[in-house]
Structures are given as C-alpha cells and as structure tokens.
C-alpha atoms as a PDB file:
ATOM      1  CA  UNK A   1       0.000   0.000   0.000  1.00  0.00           C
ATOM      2  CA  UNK A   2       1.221   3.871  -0.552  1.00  0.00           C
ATOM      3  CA  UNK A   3       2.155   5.900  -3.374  1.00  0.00           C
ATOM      4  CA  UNK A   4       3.646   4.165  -6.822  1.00  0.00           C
ATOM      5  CA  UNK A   5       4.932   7.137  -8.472  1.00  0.00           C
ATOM      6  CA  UNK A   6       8.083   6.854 -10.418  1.00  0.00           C
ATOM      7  CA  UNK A   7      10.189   9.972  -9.195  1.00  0.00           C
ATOM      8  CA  UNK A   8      11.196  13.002 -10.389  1.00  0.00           C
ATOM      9  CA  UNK A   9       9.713  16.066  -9.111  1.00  0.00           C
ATOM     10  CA  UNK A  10       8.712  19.218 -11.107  1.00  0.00           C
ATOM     11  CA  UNK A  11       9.934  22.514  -9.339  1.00  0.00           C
ATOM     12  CA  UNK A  12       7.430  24.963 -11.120  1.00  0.00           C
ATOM     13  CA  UNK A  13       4.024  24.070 -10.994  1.00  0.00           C
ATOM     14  CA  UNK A  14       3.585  26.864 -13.894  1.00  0.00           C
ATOM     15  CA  UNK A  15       5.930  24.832 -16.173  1.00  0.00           C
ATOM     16  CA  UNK A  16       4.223  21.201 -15.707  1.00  0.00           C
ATOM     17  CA  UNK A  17       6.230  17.839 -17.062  1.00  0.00           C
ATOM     18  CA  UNK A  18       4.250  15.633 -18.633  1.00  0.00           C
ATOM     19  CA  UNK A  19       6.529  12.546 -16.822  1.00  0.00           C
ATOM     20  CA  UNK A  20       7.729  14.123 -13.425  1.00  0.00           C
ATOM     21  CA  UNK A  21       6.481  13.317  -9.591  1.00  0.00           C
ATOM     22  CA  UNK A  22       5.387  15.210  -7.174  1.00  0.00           C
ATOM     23  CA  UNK A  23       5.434  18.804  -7.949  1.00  0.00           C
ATOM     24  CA  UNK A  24       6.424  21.893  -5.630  1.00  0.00           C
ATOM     25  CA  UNK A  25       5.972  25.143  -6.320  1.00  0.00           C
ATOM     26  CA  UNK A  26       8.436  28.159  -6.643  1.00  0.00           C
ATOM     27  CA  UNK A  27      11.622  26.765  -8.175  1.00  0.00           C
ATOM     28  CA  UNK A  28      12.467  26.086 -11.578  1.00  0.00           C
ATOM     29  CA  UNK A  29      14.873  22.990 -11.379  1.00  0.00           C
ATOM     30  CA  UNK A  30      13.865  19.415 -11.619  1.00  0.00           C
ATOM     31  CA  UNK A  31      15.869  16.750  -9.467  1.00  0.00           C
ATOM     32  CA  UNK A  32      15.246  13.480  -8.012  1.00  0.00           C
ATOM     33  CA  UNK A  33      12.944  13.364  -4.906  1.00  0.00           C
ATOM     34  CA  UNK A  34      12.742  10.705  -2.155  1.00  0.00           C
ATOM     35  CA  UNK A  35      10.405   8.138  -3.306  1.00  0.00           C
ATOM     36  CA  UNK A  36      10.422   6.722   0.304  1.00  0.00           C
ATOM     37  CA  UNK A  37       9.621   9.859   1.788  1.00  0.00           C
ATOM     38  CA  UNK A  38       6.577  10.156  -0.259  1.00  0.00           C
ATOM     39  CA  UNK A  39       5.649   6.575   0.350  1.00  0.00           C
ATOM     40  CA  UNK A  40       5.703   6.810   3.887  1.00  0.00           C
ATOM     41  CA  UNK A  41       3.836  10.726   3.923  1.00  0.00           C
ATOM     42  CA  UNK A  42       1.439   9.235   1.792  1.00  0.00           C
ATOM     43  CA  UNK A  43       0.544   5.877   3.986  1.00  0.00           C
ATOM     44  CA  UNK A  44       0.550   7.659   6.827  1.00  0.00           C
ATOM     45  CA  UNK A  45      -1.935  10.020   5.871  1.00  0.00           C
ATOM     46  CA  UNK A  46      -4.336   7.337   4.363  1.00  0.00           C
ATOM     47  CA  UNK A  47      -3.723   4.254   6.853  1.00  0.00           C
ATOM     48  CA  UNK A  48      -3.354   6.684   9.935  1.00  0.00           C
ATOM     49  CA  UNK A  49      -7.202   7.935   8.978  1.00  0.00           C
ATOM     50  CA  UNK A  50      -9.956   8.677   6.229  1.00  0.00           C
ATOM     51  CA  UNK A  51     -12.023  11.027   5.666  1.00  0.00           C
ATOM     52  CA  UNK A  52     -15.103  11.783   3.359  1.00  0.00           C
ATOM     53  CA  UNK A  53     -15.886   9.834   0.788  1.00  0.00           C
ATOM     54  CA  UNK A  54     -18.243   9.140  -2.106  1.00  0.00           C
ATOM     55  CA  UNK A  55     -20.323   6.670  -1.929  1.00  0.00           C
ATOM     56  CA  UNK A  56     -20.825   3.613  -4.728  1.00  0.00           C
ATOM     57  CA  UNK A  57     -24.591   5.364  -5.411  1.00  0.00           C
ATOM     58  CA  UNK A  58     -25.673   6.799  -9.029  1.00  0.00           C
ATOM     59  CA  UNK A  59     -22.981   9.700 -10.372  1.00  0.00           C
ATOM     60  CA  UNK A  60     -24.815  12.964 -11.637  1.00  0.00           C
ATOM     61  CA  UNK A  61     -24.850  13.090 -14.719  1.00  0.00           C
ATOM     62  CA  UNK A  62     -24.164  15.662 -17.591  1.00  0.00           C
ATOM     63  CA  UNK A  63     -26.599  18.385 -18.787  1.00  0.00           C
ATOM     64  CA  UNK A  64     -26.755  20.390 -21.496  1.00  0.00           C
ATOM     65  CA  UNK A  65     -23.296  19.074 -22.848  1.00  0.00           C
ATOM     66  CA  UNK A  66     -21.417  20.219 -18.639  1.00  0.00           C
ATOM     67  CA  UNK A  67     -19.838  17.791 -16.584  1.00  0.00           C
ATOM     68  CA  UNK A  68     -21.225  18.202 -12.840  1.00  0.00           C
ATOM     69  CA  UNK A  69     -19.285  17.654  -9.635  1.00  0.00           C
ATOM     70  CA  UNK A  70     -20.512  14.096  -9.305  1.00  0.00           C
ATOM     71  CA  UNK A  71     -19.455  12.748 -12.303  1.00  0.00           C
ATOM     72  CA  UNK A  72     -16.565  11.742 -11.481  1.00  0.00           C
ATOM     73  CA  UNK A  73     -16.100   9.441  -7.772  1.00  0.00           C
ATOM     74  CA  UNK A  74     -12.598  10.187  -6.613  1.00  0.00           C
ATOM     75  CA  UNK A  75     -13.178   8.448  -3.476  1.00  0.00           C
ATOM     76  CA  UNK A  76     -11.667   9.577   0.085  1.00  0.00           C
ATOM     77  CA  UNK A  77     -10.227  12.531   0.730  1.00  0.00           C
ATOM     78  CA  UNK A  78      -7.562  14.164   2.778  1.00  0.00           C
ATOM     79  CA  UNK A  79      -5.219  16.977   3.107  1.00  0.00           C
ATOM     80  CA  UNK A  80      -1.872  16.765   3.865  1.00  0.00           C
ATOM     81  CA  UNK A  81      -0.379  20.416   5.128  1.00  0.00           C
ATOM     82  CA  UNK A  82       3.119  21.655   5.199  1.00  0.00           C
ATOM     83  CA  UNK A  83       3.833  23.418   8.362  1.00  0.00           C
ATOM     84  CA  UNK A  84       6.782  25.679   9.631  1.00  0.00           C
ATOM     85  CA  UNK A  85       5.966  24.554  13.784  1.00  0.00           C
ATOM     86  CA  UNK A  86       4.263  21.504  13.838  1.00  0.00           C
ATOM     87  CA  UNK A  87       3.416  21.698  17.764  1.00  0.00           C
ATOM     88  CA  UNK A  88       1.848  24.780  17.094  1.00  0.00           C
ATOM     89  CA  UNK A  89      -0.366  23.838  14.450  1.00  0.00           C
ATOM     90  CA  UNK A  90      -1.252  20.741  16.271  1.00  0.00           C
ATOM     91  CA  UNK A  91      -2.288  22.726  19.227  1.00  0.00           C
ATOM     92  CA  UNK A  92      -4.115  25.207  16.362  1.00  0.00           C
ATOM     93  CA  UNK A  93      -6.537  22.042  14.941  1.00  0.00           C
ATOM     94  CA  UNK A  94      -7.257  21.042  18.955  1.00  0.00           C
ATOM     95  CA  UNK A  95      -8.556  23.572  19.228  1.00  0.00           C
ATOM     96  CA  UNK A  96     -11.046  23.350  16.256  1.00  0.00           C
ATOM     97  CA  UNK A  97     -11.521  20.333  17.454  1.00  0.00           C
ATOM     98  CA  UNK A  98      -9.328  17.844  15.626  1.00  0.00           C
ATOM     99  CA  UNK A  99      -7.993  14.829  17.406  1.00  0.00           C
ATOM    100  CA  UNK A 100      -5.040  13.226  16.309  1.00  0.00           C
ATOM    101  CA  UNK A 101      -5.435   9.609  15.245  1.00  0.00           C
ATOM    102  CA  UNK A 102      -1.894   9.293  13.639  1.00  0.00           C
ATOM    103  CA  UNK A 103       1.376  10.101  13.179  1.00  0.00           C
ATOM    104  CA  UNK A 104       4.686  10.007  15.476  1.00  0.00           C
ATOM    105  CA  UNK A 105       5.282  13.822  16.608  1.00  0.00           C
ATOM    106  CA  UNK A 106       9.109  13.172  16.856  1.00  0.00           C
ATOM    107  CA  UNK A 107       9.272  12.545  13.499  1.00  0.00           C
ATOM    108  CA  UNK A 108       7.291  15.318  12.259  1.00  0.00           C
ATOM    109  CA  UNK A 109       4.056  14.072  10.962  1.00  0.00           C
ATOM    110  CA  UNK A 110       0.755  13.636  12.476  1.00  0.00           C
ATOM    111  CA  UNK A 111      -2.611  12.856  11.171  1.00  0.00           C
ATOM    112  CA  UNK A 112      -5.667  14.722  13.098  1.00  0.00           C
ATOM    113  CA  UNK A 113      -9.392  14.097  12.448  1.00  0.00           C
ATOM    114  CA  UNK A 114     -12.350  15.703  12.899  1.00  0.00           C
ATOM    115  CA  UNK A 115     -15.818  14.116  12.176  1.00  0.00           C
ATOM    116  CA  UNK A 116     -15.405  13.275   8.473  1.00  0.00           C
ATOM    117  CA  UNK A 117     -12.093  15.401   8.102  1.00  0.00           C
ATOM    118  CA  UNK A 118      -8.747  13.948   7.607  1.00  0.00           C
ATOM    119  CA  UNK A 119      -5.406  16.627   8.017  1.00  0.00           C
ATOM    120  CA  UNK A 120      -1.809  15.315   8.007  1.00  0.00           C
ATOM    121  CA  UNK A 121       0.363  18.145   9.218  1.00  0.00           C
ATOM    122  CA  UNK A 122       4.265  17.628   7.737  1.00  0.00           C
ATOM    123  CA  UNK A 123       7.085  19.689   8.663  1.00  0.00           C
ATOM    124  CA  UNK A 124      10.693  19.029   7.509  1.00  0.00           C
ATOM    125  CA  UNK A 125      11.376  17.678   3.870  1.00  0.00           C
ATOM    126  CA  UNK A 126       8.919  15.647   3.199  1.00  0.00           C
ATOM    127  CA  UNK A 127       6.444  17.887   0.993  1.00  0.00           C
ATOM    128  CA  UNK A 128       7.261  20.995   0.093  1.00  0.00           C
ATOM    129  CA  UNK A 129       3.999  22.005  -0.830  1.00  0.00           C
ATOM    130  CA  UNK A 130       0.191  21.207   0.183  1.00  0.00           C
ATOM    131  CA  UNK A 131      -1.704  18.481  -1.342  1.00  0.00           C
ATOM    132  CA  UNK A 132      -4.891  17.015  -1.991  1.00  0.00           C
ATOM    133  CA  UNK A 133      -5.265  13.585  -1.741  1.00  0.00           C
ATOM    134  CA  UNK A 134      -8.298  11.324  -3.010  1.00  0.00           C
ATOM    135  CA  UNK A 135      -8.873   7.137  -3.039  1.00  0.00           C
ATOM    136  CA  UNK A 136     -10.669   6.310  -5.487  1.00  0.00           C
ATOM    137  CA  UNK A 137     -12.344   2.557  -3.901  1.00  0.00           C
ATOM    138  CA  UNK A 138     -12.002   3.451  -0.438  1.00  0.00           C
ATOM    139  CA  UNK A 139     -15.044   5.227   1.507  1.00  0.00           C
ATOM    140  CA  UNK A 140     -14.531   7.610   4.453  1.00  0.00           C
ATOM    141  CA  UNK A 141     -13.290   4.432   6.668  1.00  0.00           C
ATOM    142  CA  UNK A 142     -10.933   3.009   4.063  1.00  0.00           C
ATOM    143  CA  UNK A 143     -13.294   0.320   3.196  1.00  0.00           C
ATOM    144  CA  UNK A 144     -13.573  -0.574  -0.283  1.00  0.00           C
ATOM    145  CA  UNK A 145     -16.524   0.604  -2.223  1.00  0.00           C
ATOM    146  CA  UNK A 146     -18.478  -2.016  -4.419  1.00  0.00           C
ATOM    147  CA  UNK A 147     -18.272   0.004  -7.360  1.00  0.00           C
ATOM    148  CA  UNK A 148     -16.255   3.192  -8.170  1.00  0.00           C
ATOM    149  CA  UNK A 149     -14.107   5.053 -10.843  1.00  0.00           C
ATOM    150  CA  UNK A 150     -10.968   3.072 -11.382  1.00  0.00           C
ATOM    151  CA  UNK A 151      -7.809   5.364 -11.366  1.00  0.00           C
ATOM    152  CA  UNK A 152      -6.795   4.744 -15.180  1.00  0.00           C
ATOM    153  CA  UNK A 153     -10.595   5.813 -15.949  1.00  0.00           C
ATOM    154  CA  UNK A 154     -10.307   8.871 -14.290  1.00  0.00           C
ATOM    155  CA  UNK A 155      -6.974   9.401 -16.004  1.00  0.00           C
ATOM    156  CA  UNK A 156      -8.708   8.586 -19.574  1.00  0.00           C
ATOM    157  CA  UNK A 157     -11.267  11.142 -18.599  1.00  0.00           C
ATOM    158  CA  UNK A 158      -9.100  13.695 -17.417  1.00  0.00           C
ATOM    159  CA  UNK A 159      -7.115  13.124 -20.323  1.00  0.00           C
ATOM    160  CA  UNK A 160      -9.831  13.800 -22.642  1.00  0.00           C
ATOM    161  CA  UNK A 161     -10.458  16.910 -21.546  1.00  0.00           C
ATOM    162  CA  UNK A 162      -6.991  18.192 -21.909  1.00  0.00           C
ATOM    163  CA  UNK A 163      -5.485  17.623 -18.617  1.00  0.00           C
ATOM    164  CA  UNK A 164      -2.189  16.658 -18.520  1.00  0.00           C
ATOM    165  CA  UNK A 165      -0.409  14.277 -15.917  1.00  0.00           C
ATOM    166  CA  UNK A 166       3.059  14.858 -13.977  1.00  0.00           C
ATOM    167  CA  UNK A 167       2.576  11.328 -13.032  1.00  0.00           C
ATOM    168  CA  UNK A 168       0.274   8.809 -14.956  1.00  0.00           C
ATOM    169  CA  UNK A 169      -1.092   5.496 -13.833  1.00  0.00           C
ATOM    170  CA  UNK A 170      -0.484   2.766 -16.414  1.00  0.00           C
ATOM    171  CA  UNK A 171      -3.513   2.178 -18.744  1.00  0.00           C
ATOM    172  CA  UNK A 172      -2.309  -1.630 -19.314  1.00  0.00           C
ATOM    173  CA  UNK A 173      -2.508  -2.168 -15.524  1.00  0.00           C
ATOM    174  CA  UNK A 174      -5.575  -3.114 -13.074  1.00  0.00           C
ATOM    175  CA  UNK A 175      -3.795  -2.976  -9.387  1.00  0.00           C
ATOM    176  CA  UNK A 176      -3.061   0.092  -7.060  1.00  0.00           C
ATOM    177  CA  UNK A 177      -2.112   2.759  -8.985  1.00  0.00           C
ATOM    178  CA  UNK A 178      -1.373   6.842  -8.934  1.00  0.00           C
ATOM    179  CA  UNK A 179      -1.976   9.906 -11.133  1.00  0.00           C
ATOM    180  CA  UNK A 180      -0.623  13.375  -9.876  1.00  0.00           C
ATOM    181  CA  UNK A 181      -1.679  16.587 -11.361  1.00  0.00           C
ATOM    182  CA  UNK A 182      -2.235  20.097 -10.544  1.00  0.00           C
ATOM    183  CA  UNK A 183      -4.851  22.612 -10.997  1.00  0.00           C
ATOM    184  CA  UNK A 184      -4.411  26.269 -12.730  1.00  0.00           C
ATOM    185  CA  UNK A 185      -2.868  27.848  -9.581  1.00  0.00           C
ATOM    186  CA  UNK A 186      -0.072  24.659  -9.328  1.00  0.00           C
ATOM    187  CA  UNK A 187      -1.878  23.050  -6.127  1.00  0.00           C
ATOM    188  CA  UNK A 188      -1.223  19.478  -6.282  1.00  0.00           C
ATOM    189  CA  UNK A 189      -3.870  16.905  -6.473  1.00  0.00           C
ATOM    190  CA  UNK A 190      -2.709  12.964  -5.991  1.00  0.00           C
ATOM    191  CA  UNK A 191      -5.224  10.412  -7.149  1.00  0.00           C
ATOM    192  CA  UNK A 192      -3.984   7.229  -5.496  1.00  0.00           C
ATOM    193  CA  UNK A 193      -5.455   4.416  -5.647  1.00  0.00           C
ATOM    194  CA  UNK A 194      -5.044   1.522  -3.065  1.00  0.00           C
ATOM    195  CA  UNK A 195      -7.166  -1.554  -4.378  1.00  0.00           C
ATOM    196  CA  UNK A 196      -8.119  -3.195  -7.711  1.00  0.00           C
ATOM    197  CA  UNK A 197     -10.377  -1.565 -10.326  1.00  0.00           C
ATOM    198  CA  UNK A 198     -13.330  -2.699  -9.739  1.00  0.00           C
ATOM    199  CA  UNK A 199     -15.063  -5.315 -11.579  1.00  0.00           C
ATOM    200  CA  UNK A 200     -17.180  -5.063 -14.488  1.00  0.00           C
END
C-alpha cells in the first residue's frame, strides 16, 4: 500500500512535465525526490485515517453538454499540510476540534481528524507544498466501495479533456495505482489508488 509514483519532481508548478512526480511550487529545477519519503507521507496520511468519501450510489450526470461535480467518484479525501511549527499547528486544529489519530510527533508528521475530516500536518522535507489527496475505492473508513471510478478511468477522462499528468497510472494495468496533477494555480492533487479496479 502507498504511493507508486516513479520519481522526479517538477519545481514549477507553472511549467508542468508531462513525466515528473510530485510537484512543488516556486523553483524552476527538476531533481530526483525521495520516493520513500513520499511513500511513507502518503501511507501515513491514508492508513493513519480517512475522511469523506463518495459513496458507490448513481454519479450525476451531464446536462446540457457540462460535466457536474458528481461525475466523477474520486473516493476519500484528505489533506496533507506543510507546516513551519508543527506543535503549534497541532495545538491550532485542537482547538477546532481535531484529534489526532496518527502520526509520530518526533518525526514530524501527524494525522488529526475531525468528524469526516482527515489533516496530516508535515514539517521538515517531506512535501514541500500542500496536497490534496483522493482514493478512489475506499469510503470515508478506508473500506472498499463495491463500485467506483478506477484510477486509469479517471486518467482517460481527465485526459480527454486536456489535462495533462506529472505522473500517470499505467492504462495496461488493473492494481493500485497513482496519477498526480495540478490545478491552474499549481496546487497538487494525488489520485492514489489503493485496491483493484473494480469489476465489471
């Protein structure tokens, strides 16, 4: 289980590479990132706790030629947060009533939930930027879902409407599997998929 993706890590979101990692914003070198770094940030966020998830139920779909929000089920969702003081910010989240589920302080990570929201607050090297995470198969308790959006879908569909990858899932493929991308202001997104597509 964790992240599968291939390492090398874009360092200006505004200049995206089709084939690199992670991505972090402000710099305009690429070099090789720690792929066990974001292997373990990545588990720790998901296996240390969920959050909201879409359910297996009917997508929304298309009118009048627009996509909707439903149509496609990116599964559980967390964020994982880059912070300069991590005791601080832990003590910030207590006190909007976040609990922390996760996470070893004396390394620098911890995972904090509250009702259906998942945090994982990072400080040191691991990330250098924020990051939105979704699991596609997995509802809000990591449990799989009986039917959802298989990752190399939502990469065909994402695809076809002119999104490019830094990362890619492989199309041949029907195991765990990752896509990482960014939206317009370089935020980065990571799709990653811990179970099997689904099956049809």
């Amino acid at each position: 289980m964790g992240c599968r993706l291939k390492g090398l890590d874009v360092r200006d979101a505004g200049r995206m590479h089709p084939r690199s990692g992670l991505c972090c914003v402000g710099c305009s070198l690429y070099r090789r990132i720690d792929v066990k770094r974001i292997i373990l940030a990545v588990v720790a966020a998901m296996v240390g706790g969920c959050s909201t998830g879409q359910s297996g139920g009917a997508r929304v779909e298309a009118k009048g030629g627009e996509a909707h929000v439903g149509s496609l089920r990116l599964g559980n969702f967390s964020m994982s947060l880059v912070v300069k003081d991590l005791a601080a910010s832990r003590a910030f989240y207590e006190k909007l009533g976040f609990k922390v589920i996760g996470g070893v302080q004396e390394q620098n990570w911890l995972i904090l939930q509250n009702d259906a929201s998942t945090i994982g607050l990072f400080h040191g090297p691991m990330y250098k930027g924020n990051m939105l995470t979704y699991n596609p198969g997995w509802d809000r308790h990591c449990q799989t879902l009986p039917a959802f959006d298989d990752v190399r879908e939502i990469q065909r569909r994402l695809r076809a409407q002119g999104i490019e990858m830094l990362a890619g899932a492989d199309e041949g493929g029907s195991g765990p599997a990752s896509l990482v991308l960014t939206d317009p202001d370089g935020n980065i997104i990571l799709v990653d998929q811990h179970v099997p597509a689904p099956a049809k």
